[in-house]
N, C-alpha and C. Protein backbone atom coordinates (compact mmCIF):
# COMPACT_ATOMS: atom_id res chain seq x y z
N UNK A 1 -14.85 -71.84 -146.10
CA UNK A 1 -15.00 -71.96 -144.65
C UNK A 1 -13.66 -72.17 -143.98
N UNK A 2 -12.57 -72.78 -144.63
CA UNK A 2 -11.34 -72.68 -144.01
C UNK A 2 -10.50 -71.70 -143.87
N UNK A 3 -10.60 -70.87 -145.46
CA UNK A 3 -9.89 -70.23 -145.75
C UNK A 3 -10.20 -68.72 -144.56
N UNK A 4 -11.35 -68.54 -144.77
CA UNK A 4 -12.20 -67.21 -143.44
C UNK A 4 -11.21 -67.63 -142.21
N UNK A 5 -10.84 -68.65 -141.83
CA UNK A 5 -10.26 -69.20 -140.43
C UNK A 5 -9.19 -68.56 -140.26
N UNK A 6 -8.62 -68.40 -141.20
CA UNK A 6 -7.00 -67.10 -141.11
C UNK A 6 -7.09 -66.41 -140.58
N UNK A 7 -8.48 -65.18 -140.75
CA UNK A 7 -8.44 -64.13 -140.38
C UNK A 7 -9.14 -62.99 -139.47
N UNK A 8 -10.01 -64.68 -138.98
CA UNK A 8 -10.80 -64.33 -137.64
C UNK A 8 -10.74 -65.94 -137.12
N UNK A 9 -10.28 -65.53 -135.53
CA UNK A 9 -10.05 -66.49 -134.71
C UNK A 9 -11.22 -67.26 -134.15
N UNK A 10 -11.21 -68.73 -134.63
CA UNK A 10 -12.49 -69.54 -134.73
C UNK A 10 -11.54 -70.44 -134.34
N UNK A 11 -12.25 -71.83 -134.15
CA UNK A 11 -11.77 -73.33 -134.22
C UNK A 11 -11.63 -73.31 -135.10
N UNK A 12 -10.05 -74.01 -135.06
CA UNK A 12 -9.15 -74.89 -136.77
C UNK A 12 -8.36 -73.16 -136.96
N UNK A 13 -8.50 -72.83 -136.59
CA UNK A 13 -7.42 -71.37 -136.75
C UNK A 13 -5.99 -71.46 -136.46
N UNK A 14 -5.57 -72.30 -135.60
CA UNK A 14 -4.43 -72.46 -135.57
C UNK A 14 -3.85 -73.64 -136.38
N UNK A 15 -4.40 -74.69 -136.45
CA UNK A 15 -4.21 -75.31 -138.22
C UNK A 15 -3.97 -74.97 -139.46
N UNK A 16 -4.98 -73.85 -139.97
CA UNK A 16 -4.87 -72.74 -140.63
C UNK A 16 -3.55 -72.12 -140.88
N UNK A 17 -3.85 -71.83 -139.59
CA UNK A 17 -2.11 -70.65 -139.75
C UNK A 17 -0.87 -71.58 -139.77
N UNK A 18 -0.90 -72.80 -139.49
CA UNK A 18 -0.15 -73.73 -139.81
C UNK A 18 0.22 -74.26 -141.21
N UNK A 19 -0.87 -74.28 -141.41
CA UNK A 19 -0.44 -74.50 -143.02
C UNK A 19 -0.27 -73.33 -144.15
N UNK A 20 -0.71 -71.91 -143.46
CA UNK A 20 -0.26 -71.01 -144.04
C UNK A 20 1.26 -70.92 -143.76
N UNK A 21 2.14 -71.00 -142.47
CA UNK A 21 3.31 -71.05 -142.90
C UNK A 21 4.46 -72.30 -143.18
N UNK A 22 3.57 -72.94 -143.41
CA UNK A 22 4.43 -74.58 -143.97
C UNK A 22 3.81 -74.82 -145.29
N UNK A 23 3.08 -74.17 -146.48
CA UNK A 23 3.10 -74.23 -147.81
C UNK A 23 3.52 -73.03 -148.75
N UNK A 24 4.31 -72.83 -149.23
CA UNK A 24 4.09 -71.51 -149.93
C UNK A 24 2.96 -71.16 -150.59
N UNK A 25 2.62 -70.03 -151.33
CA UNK A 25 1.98 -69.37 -151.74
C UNK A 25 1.29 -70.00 -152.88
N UNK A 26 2.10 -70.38 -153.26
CA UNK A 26 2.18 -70.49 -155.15
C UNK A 26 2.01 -72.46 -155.05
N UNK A 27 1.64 -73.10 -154.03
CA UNK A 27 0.43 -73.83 -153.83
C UNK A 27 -0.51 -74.14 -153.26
N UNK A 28 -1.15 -73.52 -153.45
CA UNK A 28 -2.48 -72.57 -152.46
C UNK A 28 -3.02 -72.01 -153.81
N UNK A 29 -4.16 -72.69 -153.72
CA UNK A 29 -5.32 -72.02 -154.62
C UNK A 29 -6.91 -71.73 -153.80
N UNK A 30 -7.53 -70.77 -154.63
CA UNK A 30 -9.01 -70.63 -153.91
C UNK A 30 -9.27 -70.27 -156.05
N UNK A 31 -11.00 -70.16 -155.39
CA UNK A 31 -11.83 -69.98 -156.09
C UNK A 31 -12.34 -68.64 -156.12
N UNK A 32 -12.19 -67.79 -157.46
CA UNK A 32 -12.80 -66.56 -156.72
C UNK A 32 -13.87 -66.31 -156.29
N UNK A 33 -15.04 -67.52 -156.60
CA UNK A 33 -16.61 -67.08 -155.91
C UNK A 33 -16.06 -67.58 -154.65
N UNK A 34 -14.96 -68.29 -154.19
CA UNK A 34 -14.79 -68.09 -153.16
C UNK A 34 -14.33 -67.77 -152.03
N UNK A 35 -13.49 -67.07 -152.84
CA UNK A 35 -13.28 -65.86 -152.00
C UNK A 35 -14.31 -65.09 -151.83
N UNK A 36 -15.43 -64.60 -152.77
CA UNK A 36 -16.14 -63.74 -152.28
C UNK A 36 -16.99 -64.40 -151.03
N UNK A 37 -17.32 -65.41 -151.00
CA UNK A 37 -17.88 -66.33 -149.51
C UNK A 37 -16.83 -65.76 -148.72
N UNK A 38 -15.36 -65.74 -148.70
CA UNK A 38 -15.06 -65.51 -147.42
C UNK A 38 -15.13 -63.81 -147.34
N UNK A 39 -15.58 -63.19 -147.76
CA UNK A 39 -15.89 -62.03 -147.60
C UNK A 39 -17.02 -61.99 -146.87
N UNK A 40 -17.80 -62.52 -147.51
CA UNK A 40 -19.29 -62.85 -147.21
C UNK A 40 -19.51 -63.36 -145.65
N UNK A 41 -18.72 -64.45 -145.34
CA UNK A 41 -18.39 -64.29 -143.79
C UNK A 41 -17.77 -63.83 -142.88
N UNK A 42 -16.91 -62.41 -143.42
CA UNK A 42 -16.49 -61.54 -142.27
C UNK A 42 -17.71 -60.54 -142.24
N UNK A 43 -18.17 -60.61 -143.19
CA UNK A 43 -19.93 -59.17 -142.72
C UNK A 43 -20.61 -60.17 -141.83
N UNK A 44 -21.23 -61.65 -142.43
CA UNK A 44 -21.70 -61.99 -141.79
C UNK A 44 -21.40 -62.07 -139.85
N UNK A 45 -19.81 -61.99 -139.74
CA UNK A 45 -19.51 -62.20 -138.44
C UNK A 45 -19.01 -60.78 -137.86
N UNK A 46 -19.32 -59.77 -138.38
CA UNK A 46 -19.23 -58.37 -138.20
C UNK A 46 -20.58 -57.97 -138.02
N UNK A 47 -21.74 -58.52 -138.59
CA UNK A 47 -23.46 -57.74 -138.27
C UNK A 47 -23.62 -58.95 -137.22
N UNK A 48 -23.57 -60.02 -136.72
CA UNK A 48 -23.18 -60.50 -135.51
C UNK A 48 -23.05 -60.24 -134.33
N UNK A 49 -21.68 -59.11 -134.83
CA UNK A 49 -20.72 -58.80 -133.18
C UNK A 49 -19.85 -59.61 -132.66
N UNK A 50 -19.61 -60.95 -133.78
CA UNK A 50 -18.44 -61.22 -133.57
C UNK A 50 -17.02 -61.05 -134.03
N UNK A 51 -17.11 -59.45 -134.80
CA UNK A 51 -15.63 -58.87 -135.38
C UNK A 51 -16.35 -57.59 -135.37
N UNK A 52 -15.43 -56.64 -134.71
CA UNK A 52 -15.50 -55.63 -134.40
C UNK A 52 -15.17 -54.98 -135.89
N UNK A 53 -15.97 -53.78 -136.14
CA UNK A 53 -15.49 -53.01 -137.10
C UNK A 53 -13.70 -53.24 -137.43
N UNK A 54 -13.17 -53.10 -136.84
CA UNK A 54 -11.78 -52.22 -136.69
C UNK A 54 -11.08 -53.89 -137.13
N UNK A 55 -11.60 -55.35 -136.51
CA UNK A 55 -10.96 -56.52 -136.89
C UNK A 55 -11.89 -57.02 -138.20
N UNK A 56 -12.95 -56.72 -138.52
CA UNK A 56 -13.41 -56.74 -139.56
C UNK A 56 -12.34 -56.17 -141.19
N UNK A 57 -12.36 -54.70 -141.03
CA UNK A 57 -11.31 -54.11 -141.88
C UNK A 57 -9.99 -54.86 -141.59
N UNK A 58 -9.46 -54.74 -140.54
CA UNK A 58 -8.31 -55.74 -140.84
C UNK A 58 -8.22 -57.21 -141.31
N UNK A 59 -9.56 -57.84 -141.17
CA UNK A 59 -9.66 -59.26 -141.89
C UNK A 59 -9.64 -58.80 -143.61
N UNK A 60 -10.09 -57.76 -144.19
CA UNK A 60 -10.49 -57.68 -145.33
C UNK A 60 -9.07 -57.48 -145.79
N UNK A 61 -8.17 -56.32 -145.32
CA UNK A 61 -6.82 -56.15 -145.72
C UNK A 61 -6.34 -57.16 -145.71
N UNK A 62 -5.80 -57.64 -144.68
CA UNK A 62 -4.95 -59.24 -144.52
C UNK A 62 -5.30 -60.38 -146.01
N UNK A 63 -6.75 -60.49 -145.88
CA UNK A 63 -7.03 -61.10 -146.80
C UNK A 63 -6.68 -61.01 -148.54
N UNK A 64 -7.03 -59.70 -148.36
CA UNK A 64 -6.65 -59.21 -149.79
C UNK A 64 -5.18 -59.31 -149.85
N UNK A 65 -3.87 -59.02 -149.17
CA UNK A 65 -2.73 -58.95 -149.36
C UNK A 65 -2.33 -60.72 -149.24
N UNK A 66 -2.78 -61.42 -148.68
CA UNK A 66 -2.62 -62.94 -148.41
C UNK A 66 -3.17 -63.27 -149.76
N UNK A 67 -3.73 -63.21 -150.19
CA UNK A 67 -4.83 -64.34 -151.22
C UNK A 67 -5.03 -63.29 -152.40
N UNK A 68 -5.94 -62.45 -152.14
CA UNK A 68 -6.13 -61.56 -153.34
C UNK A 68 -4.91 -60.95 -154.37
N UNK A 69 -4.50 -60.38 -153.55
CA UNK A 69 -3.04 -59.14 -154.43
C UNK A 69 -1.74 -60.05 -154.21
N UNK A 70 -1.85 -61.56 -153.80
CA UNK A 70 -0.56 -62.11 -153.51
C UNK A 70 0.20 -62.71 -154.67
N UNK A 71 1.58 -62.16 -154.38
CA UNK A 71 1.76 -63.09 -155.99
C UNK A 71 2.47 -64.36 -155.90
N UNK A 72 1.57 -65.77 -156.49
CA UNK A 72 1.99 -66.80 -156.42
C UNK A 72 0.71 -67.67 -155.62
N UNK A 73 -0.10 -67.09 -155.13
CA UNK A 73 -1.71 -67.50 -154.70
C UNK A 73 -2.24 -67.87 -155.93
N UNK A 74 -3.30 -68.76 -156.09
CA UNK A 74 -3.93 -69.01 -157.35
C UNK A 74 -5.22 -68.78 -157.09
N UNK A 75 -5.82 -67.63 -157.88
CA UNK A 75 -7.01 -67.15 -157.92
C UNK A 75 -7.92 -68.41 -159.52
N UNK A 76 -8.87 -68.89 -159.38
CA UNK A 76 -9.51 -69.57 -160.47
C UNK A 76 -10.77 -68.74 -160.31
N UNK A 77 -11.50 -68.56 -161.97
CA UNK A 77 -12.21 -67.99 -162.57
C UNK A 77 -13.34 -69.48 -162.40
N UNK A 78 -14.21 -68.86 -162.16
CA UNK A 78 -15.36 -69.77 -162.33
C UNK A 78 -16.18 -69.46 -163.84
N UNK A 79 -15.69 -70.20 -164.72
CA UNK A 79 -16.10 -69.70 -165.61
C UNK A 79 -17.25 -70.87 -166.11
N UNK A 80 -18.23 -70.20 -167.34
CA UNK A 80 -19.67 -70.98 -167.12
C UNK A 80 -19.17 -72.06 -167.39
N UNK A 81 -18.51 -72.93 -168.50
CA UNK A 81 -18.41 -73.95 -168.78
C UNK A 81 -18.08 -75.00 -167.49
N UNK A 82 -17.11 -74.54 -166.36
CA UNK A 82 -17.43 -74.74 -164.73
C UNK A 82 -18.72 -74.99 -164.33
N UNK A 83 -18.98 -73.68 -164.51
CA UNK A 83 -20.59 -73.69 -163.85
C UNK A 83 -21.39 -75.03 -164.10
N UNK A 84 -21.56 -74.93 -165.37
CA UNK A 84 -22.75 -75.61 -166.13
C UNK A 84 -22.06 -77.16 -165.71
N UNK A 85 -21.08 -76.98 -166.24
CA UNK A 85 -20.30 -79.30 -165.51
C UNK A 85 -20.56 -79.43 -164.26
N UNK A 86 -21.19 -78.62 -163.04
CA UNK A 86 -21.35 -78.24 -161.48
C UNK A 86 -22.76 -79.28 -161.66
N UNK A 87 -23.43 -79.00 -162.72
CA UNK A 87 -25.16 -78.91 -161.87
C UNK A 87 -25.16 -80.70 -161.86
N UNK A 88 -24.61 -81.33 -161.74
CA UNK A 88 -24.85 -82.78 -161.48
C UNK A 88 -23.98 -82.99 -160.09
N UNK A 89 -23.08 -82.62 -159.61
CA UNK A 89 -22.55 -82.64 -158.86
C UNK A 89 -23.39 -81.97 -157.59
N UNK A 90 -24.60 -81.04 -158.00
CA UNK A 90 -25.56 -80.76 -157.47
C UNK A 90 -26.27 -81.55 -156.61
N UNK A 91 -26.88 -82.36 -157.68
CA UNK A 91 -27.83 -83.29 -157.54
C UNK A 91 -27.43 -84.60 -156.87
N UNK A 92 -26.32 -84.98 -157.31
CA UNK A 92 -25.74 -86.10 -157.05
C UNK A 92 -24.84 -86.11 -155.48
N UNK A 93 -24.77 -85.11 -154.66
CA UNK A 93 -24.50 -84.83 -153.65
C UNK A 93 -25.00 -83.67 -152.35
N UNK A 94 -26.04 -83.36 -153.21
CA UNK A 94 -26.93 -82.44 -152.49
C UNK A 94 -25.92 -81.35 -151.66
N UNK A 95 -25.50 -80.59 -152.41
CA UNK A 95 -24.58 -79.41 -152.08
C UNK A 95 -24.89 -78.39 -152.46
N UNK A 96 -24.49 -77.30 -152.41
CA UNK A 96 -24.98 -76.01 -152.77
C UNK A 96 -24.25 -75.83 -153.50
N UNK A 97 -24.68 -74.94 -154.85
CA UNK A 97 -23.83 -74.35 -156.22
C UNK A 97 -22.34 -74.13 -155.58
N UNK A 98 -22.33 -73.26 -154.97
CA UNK A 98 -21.01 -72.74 -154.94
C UNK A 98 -19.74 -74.06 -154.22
N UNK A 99 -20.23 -74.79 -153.69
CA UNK A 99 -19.54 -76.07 -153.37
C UNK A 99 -19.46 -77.04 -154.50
N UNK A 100 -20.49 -77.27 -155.05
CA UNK A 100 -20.32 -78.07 -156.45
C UNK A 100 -19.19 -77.20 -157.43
N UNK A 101 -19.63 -76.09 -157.50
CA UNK A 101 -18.35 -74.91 -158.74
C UNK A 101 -16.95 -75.73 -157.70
N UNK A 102 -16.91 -75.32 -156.57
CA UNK A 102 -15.47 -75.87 -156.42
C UNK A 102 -15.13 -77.17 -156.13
N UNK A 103 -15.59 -78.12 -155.67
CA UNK A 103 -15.53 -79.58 -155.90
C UNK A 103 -15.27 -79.71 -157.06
N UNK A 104 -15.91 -79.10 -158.65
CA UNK A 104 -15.57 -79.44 -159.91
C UNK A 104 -14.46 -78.95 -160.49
N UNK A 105 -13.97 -77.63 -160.06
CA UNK A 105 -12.90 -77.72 -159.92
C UNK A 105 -12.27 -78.04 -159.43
N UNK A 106 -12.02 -78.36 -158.47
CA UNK A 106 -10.87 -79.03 -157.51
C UNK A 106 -10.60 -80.38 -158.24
N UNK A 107 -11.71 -81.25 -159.02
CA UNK A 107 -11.39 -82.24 -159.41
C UNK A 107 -10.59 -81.73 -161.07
N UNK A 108 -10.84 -80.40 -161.30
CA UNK A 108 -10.01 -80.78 -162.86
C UNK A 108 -8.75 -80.44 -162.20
N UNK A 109 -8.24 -79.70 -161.35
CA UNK A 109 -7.35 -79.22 -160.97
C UNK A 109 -6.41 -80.43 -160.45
N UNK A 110 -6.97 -81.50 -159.67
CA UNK A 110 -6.27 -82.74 -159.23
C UNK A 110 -6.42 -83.77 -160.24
N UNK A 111 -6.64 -83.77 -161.07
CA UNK A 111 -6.34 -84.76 -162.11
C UNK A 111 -4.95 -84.36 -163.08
N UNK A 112 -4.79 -82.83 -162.55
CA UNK A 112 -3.73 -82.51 -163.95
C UNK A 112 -2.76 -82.66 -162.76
N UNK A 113 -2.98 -82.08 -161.50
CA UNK A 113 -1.90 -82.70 -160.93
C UNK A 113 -1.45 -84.02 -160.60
N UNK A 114 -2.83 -85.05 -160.30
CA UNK A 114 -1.75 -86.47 -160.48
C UNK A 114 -1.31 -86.82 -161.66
N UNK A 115 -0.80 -86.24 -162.86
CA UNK A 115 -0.67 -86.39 -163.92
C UNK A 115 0.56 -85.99 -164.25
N UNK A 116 0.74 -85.16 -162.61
CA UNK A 116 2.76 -84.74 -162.69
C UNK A 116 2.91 -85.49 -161.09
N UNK A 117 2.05 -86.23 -160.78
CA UNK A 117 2.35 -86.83 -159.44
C UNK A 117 2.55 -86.02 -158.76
N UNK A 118 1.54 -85.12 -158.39
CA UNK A 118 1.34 -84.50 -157.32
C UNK A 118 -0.56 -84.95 -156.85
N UNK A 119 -0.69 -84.04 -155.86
CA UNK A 119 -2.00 -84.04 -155.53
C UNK A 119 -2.89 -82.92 -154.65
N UNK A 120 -4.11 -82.70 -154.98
CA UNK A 120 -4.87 -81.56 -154.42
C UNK A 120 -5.67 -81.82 -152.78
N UNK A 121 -5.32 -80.95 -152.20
CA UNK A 121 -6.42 -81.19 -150.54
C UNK A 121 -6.82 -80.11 -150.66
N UNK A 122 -8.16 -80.74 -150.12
CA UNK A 122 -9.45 -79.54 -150.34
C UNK A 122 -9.79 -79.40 -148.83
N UNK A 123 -9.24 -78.18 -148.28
CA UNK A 123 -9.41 -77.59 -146.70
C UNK A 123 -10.66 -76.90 -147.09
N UNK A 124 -11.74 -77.45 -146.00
CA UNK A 124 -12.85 -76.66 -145.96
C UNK A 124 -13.38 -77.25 -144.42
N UNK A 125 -14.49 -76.66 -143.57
CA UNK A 125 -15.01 -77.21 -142.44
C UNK A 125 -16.68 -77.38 -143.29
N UNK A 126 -16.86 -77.43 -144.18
CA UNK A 126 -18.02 -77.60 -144.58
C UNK A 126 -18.09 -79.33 -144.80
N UNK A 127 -18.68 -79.82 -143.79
CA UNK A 127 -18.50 -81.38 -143.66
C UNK A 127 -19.63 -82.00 -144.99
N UNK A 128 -20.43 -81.46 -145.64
CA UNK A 128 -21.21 -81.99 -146.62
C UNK A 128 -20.15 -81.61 -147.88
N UNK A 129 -19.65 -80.31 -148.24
CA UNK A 129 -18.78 -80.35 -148.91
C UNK A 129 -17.25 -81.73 -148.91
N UNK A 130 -16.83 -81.23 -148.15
CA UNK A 130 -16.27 -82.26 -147.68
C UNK A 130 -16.26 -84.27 -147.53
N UNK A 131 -17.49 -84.19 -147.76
CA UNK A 131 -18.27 -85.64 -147.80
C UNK A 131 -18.26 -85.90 -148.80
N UNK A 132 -18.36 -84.66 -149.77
CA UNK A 132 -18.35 -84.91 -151.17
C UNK A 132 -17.34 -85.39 -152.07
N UNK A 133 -16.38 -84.19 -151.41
CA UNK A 133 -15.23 -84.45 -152.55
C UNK A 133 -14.17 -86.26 -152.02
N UNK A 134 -14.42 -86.19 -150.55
CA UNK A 134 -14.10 -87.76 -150.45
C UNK A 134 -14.74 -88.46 -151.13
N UNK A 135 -15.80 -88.63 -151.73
CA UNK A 135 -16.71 -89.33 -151.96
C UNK A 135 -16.22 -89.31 -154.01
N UNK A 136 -15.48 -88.57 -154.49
CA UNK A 136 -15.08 -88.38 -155.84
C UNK A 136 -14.01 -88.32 -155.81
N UNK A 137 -13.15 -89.21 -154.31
CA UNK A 137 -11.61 -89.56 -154.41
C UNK A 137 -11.13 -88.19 -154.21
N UNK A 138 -10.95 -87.12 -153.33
CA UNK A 138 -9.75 -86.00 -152.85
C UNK A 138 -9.54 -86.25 -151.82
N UNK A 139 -8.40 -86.11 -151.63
CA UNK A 139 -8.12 -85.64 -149.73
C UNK A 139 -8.32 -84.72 -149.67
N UNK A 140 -9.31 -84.77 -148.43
CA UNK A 140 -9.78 -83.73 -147.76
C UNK A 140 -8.96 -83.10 -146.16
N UNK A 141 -9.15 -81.74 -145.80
CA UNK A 141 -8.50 -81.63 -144.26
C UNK A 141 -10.18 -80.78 -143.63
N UNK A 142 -10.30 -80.79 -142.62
CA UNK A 142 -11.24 -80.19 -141.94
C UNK A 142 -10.37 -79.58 -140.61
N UNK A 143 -10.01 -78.65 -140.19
CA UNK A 143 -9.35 -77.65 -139.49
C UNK A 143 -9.98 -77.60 -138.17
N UNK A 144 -11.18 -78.02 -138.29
CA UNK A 144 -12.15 -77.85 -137.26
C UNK A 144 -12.08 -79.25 -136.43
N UNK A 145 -11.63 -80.25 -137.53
CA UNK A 145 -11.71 -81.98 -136.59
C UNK A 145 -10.47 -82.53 -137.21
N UNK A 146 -9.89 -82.24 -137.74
CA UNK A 146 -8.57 -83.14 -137.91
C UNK A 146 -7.52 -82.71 -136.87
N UNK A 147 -6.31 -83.12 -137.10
CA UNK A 147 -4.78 -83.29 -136.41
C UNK A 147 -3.87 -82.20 -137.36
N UNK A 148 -3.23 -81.79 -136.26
CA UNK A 148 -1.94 -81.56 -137.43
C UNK A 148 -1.18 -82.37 -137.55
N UNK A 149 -1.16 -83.70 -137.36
CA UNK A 149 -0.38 -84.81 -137.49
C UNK A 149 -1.12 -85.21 -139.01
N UNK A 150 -2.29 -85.19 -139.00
CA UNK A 150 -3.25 -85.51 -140.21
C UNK A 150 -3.08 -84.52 -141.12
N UNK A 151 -2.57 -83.30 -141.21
CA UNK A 151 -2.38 -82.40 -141.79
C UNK A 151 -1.23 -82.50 -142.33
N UNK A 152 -0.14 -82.91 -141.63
CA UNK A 152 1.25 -83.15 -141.84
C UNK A 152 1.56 -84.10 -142.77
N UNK A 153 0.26 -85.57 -142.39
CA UNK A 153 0.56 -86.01 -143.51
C UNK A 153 -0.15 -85.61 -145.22
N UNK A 154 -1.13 -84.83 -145.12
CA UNK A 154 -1.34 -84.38 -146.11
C UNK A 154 -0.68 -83.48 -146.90
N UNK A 155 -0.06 -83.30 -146.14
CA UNK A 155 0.90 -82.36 -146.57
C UNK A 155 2.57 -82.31 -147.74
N UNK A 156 2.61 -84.16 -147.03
CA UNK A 156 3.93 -84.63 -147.41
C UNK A 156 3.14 -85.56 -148.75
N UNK A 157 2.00 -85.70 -148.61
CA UNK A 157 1.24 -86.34 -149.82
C UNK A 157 1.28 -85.63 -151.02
N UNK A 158 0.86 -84.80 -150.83
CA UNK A 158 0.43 -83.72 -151.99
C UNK A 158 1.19 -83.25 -152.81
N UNK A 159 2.92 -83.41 -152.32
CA UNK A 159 3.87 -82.66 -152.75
C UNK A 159 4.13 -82.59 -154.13
């Protein structure tokens, strides 16, 4: 839900693009099921009528050259052994699969990084997602209700 914010102009879009050009590439990760969600919400906001064919295709390019084909973006494999460690994170926070797959990762992913003293923020506007992973210790940003002052400092956190 954050990541879609790049490339069609919503609230938290200019946050977005803020932290697209104040992090490099190569720390910046997505999930590839989710990326396919943000695919999933440029049709959804294209059978709508709120992205015109013509900004539709250009969300898909942009996207793909930003995130997909970029080198130094981190694409993660949801792979089953993911999957299957998800279904309690299910239950235990009443989220939908594909938010549990990345909450569970996001948590193996921030454990290896505080482990070189760094740390992971999980940008999403999905406030139940979001509820969650506070709730299992991440910083979280929401694009839609935070600061870029709040961003800024997440920013200098994470490093």
């Amino acid at each position: 839900s954050g990541l879609a914010k790049r490339y069609s102009s919503e609230v938290g879009t200019p946050l977005v693009n803020y932290l697209f050009a104040n992090v490099t590439s190569n720390r910046m990760m997505c999930l590839t099921i989710g990326a396919c969600e943000v695919v999933w919400i440029f049709v959804r906001k294209r059978n709508r009528g709120d992205l015109t064919s013509t900004a539709f295709n250009q969300a898909i390019v942009d996207f793909q050259t930003e995130v997909i084909n970029a080198d130094g973006f981190t694409l993660i494999s949801a792979e089953d052994e993911l999957v299957i460690a998800s279904f309690d994170l299910i239950e235990e926070h009443s989220i939908n699969s594909t938010d549990a797959i990345l909450l569970n990762s996001a948590l193996n992913i921030a454990a290896d990084l505080r482990h070189a003293g760094n740390d992971l923020v999980v940008v999403a506007a999905d406030e139940r997602l979001l509820r969650a992973a506070r709730a299992e210790g991440l910083e979280t940003f929401n694009p839609e209700k935070d600061s870029q002052a709040e961003l800024e400092t997440l920013l200098t956190y994470s490093r």
